[in-house]
Every structure is written in C-alpha cells, then in structure tokens.
C-alpha atoms as a PDB file:
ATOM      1  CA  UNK A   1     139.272  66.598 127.511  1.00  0.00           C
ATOM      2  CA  UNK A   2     135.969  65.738 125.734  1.00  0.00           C
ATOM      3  CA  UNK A   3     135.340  68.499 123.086  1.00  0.00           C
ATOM      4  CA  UNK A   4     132.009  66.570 121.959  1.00  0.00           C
ATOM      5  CA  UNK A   5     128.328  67.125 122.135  1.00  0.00           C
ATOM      6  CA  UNK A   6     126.777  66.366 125.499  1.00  0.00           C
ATOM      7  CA  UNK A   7     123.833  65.370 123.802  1.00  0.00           C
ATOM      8  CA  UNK A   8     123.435  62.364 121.626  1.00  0.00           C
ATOM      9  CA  UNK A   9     123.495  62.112 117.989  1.00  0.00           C
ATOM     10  CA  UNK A  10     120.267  60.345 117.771  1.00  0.00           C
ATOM     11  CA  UNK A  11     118.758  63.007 119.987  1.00  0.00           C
ATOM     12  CA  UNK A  12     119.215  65.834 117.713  1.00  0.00           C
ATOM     13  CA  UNK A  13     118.270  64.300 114.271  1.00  0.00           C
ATOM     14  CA  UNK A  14     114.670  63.295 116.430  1.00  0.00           C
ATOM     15  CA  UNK A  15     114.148  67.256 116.825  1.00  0.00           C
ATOM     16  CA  UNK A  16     115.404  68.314 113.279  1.00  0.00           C
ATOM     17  CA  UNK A  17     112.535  65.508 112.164  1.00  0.00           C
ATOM     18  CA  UNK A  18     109.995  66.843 114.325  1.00  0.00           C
ATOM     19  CA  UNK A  19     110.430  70.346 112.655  1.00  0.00           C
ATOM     20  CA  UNK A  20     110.233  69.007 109.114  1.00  0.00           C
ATOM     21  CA  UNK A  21     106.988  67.293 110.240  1.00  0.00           C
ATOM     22  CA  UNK A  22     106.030  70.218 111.364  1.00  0.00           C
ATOM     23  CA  UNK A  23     106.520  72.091 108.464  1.00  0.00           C
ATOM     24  CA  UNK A  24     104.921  69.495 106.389  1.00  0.00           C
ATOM     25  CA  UNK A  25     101.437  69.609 108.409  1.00  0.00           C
ATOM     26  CA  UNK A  26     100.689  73.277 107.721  1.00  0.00           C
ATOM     27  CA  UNK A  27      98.772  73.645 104.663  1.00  0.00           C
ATOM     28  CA  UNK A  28     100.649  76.085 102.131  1.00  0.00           C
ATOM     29  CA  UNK A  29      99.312  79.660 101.824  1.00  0.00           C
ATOM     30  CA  UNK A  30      97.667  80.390  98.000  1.00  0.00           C
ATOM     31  CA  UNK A  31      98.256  83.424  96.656  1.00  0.00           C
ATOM     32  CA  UNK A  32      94.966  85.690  96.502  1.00  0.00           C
ATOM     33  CA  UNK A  33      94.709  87.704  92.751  1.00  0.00           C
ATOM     34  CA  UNK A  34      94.530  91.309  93.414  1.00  0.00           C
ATOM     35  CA  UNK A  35      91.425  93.234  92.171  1.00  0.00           C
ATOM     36  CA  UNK A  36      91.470  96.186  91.392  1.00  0.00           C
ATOM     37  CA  UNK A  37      89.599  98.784  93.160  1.00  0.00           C
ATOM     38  CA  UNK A  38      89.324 101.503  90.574  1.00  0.00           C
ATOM     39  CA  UNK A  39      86.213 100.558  87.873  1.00  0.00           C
ATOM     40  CA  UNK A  40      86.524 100.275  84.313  1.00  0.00           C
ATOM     41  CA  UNK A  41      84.046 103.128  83.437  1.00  0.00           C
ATOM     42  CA  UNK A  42      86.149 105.406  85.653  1.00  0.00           C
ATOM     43  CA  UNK A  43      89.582 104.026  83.926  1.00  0.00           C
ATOM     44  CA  UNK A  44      87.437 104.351  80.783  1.00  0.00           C
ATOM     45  CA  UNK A  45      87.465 108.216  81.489  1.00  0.00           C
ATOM     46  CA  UNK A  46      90.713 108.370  82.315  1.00  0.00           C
ATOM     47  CA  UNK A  47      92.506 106.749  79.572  1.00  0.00           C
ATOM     48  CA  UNK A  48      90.050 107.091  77.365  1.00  0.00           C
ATOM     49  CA  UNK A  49      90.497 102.927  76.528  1.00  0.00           C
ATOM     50  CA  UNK A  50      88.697 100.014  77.167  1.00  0.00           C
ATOM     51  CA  UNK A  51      91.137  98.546  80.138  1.00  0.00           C
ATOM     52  CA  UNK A  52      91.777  94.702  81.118  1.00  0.00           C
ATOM     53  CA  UNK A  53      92.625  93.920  85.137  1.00  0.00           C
ATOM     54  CA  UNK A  54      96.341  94.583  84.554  1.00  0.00           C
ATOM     55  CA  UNK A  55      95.881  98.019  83.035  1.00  0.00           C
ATOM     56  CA  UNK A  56      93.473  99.055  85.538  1.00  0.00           C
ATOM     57  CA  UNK A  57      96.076  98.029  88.027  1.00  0.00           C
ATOM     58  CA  UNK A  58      98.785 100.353  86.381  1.00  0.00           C
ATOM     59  CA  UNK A  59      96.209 103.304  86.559  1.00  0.00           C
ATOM     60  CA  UNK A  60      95.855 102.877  90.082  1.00  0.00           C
ATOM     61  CA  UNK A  61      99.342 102.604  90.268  1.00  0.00           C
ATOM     62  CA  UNK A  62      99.803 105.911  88.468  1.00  0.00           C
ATOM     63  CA  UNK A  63      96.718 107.491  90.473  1.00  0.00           C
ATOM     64  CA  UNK A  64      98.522 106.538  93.909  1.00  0.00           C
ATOM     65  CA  UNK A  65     102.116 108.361  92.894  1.00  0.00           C
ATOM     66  CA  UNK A  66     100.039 111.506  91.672  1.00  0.00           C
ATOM     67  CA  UNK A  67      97.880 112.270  94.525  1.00  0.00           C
ATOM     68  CA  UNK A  68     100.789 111.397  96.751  1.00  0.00           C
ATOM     69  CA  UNK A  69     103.118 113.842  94.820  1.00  0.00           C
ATOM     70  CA  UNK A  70     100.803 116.238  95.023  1.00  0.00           C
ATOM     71  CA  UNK A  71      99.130 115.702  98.114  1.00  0.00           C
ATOM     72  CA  UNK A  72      95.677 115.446  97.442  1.00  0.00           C
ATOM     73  CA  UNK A  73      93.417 113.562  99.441  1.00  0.00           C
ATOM     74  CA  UNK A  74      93.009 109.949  99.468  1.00  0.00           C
ATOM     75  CA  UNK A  75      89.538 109.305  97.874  1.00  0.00           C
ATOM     76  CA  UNK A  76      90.918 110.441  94.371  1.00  0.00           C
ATOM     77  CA  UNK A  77      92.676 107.295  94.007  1.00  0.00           C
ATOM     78  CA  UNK A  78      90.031 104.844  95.348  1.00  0.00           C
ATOM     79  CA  UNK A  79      86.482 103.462  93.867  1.00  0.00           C
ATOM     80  CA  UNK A  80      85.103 106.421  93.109  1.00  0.00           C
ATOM     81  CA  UNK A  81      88.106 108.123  91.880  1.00  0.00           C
ATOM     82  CA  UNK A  82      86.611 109.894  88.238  1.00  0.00           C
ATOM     83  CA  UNK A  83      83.641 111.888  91.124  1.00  0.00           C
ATOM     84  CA  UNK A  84      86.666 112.931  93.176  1.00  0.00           C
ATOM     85  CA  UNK A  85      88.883 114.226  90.792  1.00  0.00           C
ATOM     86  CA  UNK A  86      85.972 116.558  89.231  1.00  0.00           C
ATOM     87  CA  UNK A  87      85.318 117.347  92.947  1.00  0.00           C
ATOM     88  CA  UNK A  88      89.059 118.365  94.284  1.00  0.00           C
ATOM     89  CA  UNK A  89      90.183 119.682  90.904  1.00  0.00           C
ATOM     90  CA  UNK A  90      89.666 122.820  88.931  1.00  0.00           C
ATOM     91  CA  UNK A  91      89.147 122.063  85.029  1.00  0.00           C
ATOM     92  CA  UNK A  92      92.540 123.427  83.832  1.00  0.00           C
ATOM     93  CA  UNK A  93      94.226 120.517  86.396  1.00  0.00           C
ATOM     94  CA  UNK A  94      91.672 118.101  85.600  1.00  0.00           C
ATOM     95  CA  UNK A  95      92.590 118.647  81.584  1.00  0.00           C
ATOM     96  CA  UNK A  96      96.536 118.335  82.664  1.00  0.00           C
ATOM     97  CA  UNK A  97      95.906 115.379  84.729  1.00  0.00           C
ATOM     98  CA  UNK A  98      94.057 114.002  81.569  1.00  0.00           C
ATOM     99  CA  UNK A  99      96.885 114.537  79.425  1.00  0.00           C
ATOM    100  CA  UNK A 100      99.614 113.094  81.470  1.00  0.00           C
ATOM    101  CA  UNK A 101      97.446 109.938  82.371  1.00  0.00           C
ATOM    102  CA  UNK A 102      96.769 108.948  78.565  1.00  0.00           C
ATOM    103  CA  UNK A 103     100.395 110.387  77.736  1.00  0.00           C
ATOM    104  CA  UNK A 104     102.118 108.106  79.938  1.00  0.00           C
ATOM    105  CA  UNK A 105      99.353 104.970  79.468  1.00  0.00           C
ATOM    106  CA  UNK A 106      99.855 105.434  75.455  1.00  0.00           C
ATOM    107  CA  UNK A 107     103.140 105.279  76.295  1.00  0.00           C
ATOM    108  CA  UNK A 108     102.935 101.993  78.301  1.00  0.00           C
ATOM    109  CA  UNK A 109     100.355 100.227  76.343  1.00  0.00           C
ATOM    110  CA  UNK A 110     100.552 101.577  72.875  1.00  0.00           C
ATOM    111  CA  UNK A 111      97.838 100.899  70.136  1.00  0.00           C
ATOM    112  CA  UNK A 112      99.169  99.642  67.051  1.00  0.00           C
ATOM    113  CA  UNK A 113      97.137 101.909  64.322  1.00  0.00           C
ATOM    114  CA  UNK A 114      98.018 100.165  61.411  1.00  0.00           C
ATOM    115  CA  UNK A 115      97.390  96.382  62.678  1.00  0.00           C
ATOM    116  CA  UNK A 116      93.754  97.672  64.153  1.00  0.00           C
ATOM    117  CA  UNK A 117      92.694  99.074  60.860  1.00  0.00           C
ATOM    118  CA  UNK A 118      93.712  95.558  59.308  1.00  0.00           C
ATOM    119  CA  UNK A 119      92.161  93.696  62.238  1.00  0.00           C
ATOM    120  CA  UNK A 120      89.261  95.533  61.011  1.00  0.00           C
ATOM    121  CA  UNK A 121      89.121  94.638  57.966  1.00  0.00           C
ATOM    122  CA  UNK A 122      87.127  91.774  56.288  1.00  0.00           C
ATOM    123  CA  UNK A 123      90.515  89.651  54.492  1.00  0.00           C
ATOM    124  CA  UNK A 124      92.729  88.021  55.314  1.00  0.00           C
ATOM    125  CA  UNK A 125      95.543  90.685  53.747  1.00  0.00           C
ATOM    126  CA  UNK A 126      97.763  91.443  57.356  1.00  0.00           C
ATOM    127  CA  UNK A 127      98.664  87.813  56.618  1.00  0.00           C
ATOM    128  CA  UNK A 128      99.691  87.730  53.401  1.00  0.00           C
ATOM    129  CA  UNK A 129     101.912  90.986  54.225  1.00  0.00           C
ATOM    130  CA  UNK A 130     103.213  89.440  57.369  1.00  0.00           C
ATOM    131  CA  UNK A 131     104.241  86.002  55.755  1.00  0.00           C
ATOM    132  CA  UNK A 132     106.034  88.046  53.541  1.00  0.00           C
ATOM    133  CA  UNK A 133     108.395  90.176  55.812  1.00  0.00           C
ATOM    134  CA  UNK A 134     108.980  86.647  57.555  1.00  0.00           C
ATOM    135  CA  UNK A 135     109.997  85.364  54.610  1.00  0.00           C
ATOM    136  CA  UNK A 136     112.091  88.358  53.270  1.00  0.00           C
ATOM    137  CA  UNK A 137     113.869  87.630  57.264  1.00  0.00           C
ATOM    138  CA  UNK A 138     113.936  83.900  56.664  1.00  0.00           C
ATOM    139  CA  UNK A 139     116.198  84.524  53.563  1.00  0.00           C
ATOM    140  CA  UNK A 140     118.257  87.228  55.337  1.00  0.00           C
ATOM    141  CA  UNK A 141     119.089  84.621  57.665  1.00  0.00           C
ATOM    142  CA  UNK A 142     119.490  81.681  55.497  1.00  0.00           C
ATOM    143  CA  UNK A 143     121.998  83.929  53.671  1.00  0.00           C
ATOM    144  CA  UNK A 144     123.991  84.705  56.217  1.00  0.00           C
ATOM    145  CA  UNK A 145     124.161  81.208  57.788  1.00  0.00           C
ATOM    146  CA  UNK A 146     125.865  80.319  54.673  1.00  0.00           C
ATOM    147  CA  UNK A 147     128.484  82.888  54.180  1.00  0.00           C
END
C-alpha cells in the first residue's frame, strides 16, 4: 500500500512560495495616531488643567463610561461635550460630575506642588537638593554593597 502524498514534493513547496510572495507584495498597513475628538478648552473646563493628546484621550475615556453608566445621550461625550453637559445637566450634577472628573484625573495625573513651585523659581536650588538625596542613596547603597 502507498501511504504517500499523491502530489509531488516539488508541487507543494511551488504553492507555499507563491503565498509568501504574496504576502510580500502587499504593502504593510501604518498605524493611524488617534486624535482626540474632545477640545482642549472643553478638557480645560473639565479638569480644570492644561491637557496634552494623551490626557485628553483619558477624559474622553472617562466621559464615554459616565454617560454610558448613566445613560445620557451621546453628544455629551463628543466635540462639543462642555455645551452638552450644561445643556442635559442640572447644576448640582454638573458640580458632582466636576468633582469626580478632576478627583479621578488628579488622581491619574497628579501635580507635584512642591517641584512646580521650584520649577518656578529663578535658581538652580531643586538641584542642589536633589543631588543631595542621590547622594545620601548612593552611600546607602555603597554601604550595603560592602557589608
């Protein structure tokens, strides 16, 4: 009995080439960025922050999973999202909305207080006090590498 491959074994490596080539013709797909729909002068009144792209992503993010929770309509999550909230939303949920937002974006992207006052300052003196607390680690280190 002839438990073998009718076929050849020339004959099947010609198709597994022809799908490689295949594959290799098609031009690969690049990725597109995603933009964010909301605006920054909306995110700017809801976070109460200047926001980069990634941030404004997160509060759309966050926008989506509250009017879906609460099923509100769409448009409060879109471009115009700051007009629709005011429109749909009495003040006392528009204040509670407010609160959550910046409580949970705080909470995400926090805003180091003491570096931004020495950011702000004219010197040089964040420096010196960093170098130091590297330097008091440096020593920790050294220490216990040679125990």
């Amino acid at each position: 009995m002839n438990y073998g491959s009718p076929l050849k074994q020339h004959q099947k490596k010609v198709k597994e080439e022809k799908e490689t080539e295949n594959l290799r013709d098609e031009p690969l797909e690049r990725f597109k960025p995603i933009k964010p729909v909301i605006t920054k002068s909306d995110a700017k009144h809801f976070v109460d922050r200047v926001c980069d792209t990634h941030q404004l992503l997160w509060i759309e993010r966050w926008l989506t999973h509250f009017v879906q929770q609460n099923s509100y309509p769409p448009q409060m999550k879109g471009s115009e999202a700051w007009s629709y909230v005011n429109r749909f939303l009495r003040m006392d949920q528009v204040t509670e909305l407010l609160k959550s937002i910046r409580a949970d974006f705080n909470q995400q992207y926090p805003i180091l207080v003491g570096f931004q006052q020495l950011l702000s300052a004219e010197d040089f003196q964040f420096l010196v006090a960093e170098e130091s607390s590297l330097e008091c680690l440096r020593k920790r280190l050294v220490c216990d590498h040679n125990t």
